[in-house]
C-alpha atoms as a PDB file:
ATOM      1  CA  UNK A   1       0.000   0.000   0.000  1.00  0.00           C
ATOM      2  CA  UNK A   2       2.773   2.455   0.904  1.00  0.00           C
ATOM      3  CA  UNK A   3       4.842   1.954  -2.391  1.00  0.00           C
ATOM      4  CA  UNK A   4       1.525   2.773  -4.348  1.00  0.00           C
ATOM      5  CA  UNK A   5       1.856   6.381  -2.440  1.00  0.00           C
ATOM      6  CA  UNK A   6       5.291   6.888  -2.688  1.00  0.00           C
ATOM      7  CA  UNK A   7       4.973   6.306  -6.745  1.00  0.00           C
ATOM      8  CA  UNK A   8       1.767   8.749  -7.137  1.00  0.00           C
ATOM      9  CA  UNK A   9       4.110  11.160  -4.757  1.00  0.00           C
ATOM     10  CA  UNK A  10       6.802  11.053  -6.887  1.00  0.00           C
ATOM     11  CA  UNK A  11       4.968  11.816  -9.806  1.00  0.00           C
ATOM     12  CA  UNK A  12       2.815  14.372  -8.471  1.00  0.00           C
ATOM     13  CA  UNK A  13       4.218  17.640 -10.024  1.00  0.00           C
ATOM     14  CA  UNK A  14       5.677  15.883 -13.079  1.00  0.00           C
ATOM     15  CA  UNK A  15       4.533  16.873 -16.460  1.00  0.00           C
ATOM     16  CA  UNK A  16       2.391  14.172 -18.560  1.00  0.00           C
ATOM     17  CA  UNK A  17       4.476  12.889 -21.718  1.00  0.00           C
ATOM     18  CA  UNK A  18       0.984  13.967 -23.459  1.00  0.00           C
ATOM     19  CA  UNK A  19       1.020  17.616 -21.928  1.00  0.00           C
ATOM     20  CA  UNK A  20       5.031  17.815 -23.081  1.00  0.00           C
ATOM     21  CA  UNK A  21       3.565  16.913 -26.617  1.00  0.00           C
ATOM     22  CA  UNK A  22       0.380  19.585 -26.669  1.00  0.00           C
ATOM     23  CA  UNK A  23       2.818  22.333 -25.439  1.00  0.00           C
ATOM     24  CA  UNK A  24       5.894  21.607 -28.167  1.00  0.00           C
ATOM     25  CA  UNK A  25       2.975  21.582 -31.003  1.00  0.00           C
ATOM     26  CA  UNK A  26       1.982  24.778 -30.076  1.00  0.00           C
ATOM     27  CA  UNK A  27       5.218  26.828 -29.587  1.00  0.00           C
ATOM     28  CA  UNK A  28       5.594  25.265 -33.164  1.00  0.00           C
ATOM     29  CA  UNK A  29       2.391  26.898 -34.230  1.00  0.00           C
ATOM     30  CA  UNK A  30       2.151  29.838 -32.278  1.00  0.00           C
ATOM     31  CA  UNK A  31       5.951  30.652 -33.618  1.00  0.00           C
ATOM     32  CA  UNK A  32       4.690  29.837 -37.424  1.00  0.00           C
ATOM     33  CA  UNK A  33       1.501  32.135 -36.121  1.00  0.00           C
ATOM     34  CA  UNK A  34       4.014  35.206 -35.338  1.00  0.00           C
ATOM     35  CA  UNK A  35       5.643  34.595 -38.405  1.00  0.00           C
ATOM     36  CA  UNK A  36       2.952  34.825 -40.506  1.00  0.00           C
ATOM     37  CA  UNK A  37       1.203  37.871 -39.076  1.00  0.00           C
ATOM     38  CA  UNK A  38       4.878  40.037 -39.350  1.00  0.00           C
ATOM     39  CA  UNK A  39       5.891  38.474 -42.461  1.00  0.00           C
ATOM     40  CA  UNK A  40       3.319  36.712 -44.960  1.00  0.00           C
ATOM     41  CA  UNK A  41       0.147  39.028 -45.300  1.00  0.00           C
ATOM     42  CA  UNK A  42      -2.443  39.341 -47.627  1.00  0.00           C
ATOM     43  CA  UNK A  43      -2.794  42.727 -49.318  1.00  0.00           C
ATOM     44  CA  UNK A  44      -6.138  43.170 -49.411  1.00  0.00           C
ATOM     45  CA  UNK A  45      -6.782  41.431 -46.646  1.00  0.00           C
ATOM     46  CA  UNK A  46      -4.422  44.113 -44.839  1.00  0.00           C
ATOM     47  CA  UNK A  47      -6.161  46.523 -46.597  1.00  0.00           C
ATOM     48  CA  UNK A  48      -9.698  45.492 -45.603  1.00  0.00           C
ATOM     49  CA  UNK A  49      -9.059  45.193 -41.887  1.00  0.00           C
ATOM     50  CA  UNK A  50      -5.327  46.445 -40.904  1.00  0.00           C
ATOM     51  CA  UNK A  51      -6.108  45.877 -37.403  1.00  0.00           C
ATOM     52  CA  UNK A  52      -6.217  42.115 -38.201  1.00  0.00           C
ATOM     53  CA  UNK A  53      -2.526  40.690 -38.329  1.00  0.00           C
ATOM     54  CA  UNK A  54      -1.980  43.126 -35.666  1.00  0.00           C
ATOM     55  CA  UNK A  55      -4.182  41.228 -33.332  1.00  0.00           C
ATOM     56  CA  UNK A  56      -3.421  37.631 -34.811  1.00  0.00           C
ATOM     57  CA  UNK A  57       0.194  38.800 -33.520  1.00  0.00           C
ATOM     58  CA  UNK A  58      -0.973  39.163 -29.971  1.00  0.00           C
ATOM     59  CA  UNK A  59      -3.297  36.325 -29.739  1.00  0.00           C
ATOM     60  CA  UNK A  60      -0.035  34.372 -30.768  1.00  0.00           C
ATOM     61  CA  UNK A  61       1.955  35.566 -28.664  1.00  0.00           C
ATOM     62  CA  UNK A  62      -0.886  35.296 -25.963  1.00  0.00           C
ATOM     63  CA  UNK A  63      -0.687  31.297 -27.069  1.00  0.00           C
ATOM     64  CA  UNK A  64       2.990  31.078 -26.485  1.00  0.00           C
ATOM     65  CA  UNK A  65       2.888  32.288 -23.337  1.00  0.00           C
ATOM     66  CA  UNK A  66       0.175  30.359 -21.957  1.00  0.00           C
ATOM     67  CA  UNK A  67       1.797  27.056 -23.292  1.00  0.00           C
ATOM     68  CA  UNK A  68       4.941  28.081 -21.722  1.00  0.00           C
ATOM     69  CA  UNK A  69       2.557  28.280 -18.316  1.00  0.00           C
ATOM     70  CA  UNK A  70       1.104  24.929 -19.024  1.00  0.00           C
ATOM     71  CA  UNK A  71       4.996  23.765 -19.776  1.00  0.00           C
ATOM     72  CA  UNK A  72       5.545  24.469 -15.945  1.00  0.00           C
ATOM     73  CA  UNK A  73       1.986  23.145 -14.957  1.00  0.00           C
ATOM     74  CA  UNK A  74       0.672  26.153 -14.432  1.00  0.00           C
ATOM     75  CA  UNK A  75      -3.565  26.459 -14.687  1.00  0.00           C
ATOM     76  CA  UNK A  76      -3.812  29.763 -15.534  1.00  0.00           C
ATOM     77  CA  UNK A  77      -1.657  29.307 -18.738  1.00  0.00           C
ATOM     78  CA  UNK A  78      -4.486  27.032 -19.751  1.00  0.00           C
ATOM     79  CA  UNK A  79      -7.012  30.416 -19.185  1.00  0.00           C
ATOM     80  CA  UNK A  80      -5.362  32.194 -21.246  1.00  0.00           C
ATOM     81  CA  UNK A  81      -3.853  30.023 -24.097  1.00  0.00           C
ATOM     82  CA  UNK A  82      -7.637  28.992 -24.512  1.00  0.00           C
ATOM     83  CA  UNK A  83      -9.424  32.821 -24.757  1.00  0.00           C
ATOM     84  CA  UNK A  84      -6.516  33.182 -27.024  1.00  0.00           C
ATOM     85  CA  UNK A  85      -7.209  30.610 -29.258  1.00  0.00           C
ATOM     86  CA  UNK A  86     -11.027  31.056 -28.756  1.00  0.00           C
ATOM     87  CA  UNK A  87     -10.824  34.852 -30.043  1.00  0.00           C
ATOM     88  CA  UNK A  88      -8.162  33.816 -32.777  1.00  0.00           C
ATOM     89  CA  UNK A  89     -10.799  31.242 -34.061  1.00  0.00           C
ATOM     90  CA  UNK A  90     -13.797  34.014 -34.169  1.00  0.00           C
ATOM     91  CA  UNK A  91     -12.114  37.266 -35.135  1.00  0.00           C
ATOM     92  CA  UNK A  92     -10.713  34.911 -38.389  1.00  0.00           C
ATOM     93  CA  UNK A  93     -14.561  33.847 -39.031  1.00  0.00           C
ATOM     94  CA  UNK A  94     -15.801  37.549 -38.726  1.00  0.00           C
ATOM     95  CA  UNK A  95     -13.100  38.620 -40.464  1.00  0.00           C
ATOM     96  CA  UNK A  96     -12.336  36.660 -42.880  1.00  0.00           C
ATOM     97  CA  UNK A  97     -16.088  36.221 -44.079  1.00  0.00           C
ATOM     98  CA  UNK A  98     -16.221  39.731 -44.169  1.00  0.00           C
ATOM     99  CA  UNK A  99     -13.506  40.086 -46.695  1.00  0.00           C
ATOM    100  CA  UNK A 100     -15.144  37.480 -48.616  1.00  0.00           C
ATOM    101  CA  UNK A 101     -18.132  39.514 -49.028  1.00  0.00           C
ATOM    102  CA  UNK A 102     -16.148  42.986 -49.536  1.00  0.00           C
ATOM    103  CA  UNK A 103     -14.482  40.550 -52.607  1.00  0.00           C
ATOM    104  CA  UNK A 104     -17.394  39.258 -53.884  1.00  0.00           C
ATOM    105  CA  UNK A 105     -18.948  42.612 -53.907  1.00  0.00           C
ATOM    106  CA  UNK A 106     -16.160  44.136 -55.585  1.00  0.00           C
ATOM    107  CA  UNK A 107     -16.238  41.332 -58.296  1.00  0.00           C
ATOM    108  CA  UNK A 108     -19.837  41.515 -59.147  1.00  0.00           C
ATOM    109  CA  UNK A 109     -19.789  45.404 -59.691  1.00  0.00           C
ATOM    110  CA  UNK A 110     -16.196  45.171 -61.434  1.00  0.00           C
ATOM    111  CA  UNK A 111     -17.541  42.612 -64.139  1.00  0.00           C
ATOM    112  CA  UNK A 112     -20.687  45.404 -64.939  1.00  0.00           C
ATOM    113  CA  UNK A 113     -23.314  42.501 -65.113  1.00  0.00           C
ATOM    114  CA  UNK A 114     -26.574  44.048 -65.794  1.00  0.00           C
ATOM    115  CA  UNK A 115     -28.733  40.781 -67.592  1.00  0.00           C
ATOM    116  CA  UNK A 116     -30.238  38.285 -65.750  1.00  0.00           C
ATOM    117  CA  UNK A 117     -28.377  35.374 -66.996  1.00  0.00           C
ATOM    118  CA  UNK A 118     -24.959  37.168 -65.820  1.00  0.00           C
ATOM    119  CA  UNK A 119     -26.634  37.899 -62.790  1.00  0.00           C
ATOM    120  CA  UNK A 120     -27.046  34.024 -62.105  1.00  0.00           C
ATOM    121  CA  UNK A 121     -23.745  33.225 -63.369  1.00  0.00           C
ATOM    122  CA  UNK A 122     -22.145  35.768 -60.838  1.00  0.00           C
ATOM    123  CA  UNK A 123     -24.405  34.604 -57.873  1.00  0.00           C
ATOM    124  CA  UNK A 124     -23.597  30.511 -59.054  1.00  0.00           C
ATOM    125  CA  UNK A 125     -19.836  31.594 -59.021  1.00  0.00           C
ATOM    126  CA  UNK A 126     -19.757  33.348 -55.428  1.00  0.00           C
ATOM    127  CA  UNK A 127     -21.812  30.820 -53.747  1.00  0.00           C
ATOM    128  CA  UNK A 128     -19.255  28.237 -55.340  1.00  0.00           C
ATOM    129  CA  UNK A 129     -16.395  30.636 -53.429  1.00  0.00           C
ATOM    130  CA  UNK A 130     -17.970  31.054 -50.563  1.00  0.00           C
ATOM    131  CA  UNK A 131     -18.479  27.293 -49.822  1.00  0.00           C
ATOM    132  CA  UNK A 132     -14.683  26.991 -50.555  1.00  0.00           C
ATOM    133  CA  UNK A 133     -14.399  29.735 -48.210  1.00  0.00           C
ATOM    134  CA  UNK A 134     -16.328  28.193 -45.774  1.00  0.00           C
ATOM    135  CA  UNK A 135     -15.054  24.553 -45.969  1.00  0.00           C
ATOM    136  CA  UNK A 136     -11.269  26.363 -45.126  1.00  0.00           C
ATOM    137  CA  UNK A 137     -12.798  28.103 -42.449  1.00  0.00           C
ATOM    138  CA  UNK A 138     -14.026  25.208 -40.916  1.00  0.00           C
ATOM    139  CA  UNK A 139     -10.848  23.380 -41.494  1.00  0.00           C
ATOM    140  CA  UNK A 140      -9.141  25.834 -39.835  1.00  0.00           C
ATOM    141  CA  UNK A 141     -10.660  25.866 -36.754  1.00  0.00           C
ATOM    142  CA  UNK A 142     -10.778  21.676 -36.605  1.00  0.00           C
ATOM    143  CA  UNK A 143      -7.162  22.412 -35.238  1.00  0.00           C
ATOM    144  CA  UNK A 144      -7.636  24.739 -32.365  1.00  0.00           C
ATOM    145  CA  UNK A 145     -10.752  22.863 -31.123  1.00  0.00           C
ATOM    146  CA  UNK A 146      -8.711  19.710 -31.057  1.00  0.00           C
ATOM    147  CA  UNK A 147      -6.188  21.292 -29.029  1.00  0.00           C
ATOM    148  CA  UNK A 148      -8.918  22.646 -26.748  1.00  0.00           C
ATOM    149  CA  UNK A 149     -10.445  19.663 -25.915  1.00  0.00           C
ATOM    150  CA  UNK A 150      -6.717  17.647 -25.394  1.00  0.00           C
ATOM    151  CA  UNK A 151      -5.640  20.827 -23.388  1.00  0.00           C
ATOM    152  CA  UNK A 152      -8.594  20.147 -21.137  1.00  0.00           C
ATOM    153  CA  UNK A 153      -8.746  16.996 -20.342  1.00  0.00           C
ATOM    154  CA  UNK A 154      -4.829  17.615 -19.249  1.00  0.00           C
ATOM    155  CA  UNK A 155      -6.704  20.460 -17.600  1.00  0.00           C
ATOM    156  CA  UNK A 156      -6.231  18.139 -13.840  1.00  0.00           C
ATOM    157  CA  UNK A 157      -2.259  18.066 -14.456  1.00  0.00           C
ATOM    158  CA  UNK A 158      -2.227  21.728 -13.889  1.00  0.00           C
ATOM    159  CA  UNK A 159      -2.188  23.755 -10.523  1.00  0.00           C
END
């Protein structure tokens, strides 16, 4: 009975293999996250909503730090690597579908369509786009809800 004590005691305050795992993954991506929002921007995206890679910056760098508080079991780096990821996830739906539309808009009007039959041809086109759009967004978030829900149930590792 004792020796099953002294083996939870002596790995009481030692960080799961699993945990080790989540934490590398996301310096990974919240470095390649950093990167991207300095370094690899869309034009008109920038131009649409400057604010945006601005704020991806500090919700990565938000990420990074909280997995670097998880990394020392820390609870509260679990608070805020998930509001990070959480706002990262819905200001790239708002915004993102937002410059879709400002796009599509754009397009339309551009192409001077007036008849009825360009009309549907436009409308066939951007709903084609926007369901591309859409399937990308939802890929994109598969990742940070994944990592949500294995953060969480490491969530009793933490202090």
């Amino acid at each position: 009975m004792t020796e099953s004590l002294d083996v939870n005691e002596s790995n009481a305050g030692k960080r799961p293999t699993f945990l080790t795992v989540l934490c590398i993954l996301t310096w990974i991506g919240s470095a390649w996250g950093i990167i991207s929002s300095l370094f690899i921007q869309d034009p008109g995206l920038k131009e649409y909503a400057g604010y945006y890679y601005w704020v991806m910056l500090a919700l990565n760098l938000g990420t990074l730090f909280g997995a670097l508080q998880m990394w020392k079991l820390s609870k509260m780096g679990l608070y805020i690597w998930t509001a990070c990821e959480v706002i990262a996830v819905v200001l790239m739906w708002v915004v993102v579908k937002g410059y879709l539309g400002h796009i599509m808009g754009d397009a339309v009007e551009a192409s001077g369509m007036n008849d009825e039959m360009s009309a549907a041809f436009a409308s066939a086109g951007t709903a084609a786009i926007e369901s591309a759009m859409n399937f990308a967004l939802i890929l994109g978030s598969l990742f940070p809800a994944l990592f949500i829900v294995l953060y969480w149930i490491n969530a009793k590792h933490l202090k």
